[in-house]
Protein backbone atom coordinates (compact mmCIF):
# COMPACT_ATOMS: atom_id res chain seq x y z
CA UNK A 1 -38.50 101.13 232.08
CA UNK A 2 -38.24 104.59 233.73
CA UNK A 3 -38.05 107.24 230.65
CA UNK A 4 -39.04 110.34 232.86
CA UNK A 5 -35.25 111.30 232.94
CA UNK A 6 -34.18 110.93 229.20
CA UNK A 7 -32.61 114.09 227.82
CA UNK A 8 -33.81 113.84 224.61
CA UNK A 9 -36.27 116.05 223.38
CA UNK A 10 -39.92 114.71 223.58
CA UNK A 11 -41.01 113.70 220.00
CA UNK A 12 -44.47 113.19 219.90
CA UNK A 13 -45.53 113.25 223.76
CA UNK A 14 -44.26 114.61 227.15
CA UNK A 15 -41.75 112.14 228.57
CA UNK A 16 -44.26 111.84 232.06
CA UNK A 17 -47.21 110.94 229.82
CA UNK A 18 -44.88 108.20 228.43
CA UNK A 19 -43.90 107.14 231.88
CA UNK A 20 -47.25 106.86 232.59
CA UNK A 21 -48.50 104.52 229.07
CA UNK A 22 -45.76 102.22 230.42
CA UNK A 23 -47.26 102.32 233.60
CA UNK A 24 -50.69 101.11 232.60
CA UNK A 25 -49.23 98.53 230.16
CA UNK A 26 -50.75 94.70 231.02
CA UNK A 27 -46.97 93.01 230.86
CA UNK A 28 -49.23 89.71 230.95
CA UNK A 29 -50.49 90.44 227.04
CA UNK A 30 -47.43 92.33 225.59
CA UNK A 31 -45.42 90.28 223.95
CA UNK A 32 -48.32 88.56 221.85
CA UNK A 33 -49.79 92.67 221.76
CA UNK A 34 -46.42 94.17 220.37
CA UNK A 35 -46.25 90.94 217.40
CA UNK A 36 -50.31 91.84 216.63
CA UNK A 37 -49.66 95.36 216.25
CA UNK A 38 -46.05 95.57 214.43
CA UNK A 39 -48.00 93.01 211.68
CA UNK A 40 -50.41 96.16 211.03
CA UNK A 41 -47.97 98.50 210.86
CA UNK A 42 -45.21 97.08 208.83
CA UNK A 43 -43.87 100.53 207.97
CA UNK A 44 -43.12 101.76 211.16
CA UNK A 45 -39.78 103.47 211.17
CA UNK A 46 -36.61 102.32 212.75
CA UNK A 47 -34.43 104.86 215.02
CA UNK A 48 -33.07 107.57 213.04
CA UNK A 49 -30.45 107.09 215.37
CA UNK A 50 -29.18 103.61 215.44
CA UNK A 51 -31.08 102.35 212.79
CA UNK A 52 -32.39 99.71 215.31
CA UNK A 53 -35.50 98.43 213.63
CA UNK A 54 -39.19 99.31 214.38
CA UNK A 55 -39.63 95.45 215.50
CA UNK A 56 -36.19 95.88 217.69
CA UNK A 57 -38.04 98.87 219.48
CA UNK A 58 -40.40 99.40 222.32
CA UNK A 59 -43.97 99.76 221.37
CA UNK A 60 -46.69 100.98 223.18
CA UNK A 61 -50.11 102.49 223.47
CA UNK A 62 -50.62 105.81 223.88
CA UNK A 63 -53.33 108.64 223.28
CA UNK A 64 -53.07 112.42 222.99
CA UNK A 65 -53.57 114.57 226.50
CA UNK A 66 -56.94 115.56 227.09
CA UNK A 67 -56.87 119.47 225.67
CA UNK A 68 -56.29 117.98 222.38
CA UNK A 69 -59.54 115.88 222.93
CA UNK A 70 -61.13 118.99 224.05
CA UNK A 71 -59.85 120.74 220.56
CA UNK A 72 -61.42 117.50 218.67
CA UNK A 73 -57.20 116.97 217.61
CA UNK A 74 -57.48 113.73 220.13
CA UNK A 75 -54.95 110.82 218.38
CA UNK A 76 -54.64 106.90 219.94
CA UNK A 77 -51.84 105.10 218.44
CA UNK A 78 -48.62 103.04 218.98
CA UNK A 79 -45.62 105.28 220.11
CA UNK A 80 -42.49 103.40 219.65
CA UNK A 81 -39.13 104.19 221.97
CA UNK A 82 -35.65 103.41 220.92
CA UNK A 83 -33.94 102.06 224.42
CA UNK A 84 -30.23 102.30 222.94
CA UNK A 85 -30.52 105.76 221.91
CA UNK A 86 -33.75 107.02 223.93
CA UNK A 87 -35.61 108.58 221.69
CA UNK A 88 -39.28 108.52 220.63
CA UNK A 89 -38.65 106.90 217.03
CA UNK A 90 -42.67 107.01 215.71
CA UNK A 91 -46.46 107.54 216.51
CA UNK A 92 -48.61 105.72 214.34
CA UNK A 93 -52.08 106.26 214.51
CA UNK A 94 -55.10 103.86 215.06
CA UNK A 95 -57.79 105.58 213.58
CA UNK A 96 -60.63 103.11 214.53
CA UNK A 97 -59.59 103.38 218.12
CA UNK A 98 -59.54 107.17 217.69
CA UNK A 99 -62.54 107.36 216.64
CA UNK A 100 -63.91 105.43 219.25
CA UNK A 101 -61.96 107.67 222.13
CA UNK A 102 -63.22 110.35 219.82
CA UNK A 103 -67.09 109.10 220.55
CA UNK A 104 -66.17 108.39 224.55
CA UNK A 105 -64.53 111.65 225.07
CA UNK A 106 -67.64 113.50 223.60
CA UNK A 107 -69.89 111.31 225.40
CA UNK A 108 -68.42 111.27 229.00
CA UNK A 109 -65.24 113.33 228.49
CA UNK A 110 -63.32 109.90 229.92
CA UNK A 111 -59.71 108.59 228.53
CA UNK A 112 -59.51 104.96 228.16
């Protein structure tokens, strides 16, 4: 999926930071990734748009940019994408994997 070119406005994270969490996903692992994760987050929205639900969307990882490490604002979560209407729909945060990020990024100032 190639998102750098939507028109919508950016929700939650520059479309070429998107471009690049899609990039890095492990296709291998997703499908049985993206049914583990929805189960945690059951309220996830659907597309204000379409009204596609959040199971009907496309999940993925994602973590803030590194100045809002550097701030100590630094978020990992789940971004979800609506394809039909192509627009970021949610971010729902992990907060055990932020925290951990949180204790990386102030140990070795590395993303992973």
């Amino acid at each position: 999926m190639d998102v750098v070119n939507w028109a919508t406005a950016a929700e939650f994270f520059p479309w070429r930071h998107v471009q690049q969490s899609i990039e890095s996903i492990e296709w291998n692992f997703r499908t049985i990734w993206v049914e583990f994760t929805q189960k945690d987050y059951p309220d996830a929205r659907p597309c204000p748009k379409c009204a596609s639900l959040a199971t009907d969307l496309f999940w993925l990882s994602t973590s803030d940019l590194e100045p809002a490490w550097d701030a100590g604002s630094g978020r990992v979560g789940f971004l979800t994408l609506c394809e039909r209407c192509r627009v970021q729909v949610d971010f729902l945060i992990d907060q055990e994997l932020t925290d951990l990020q949180a204790d990386q990024w102030r140990g070795c100032r590395t993303l992973s």
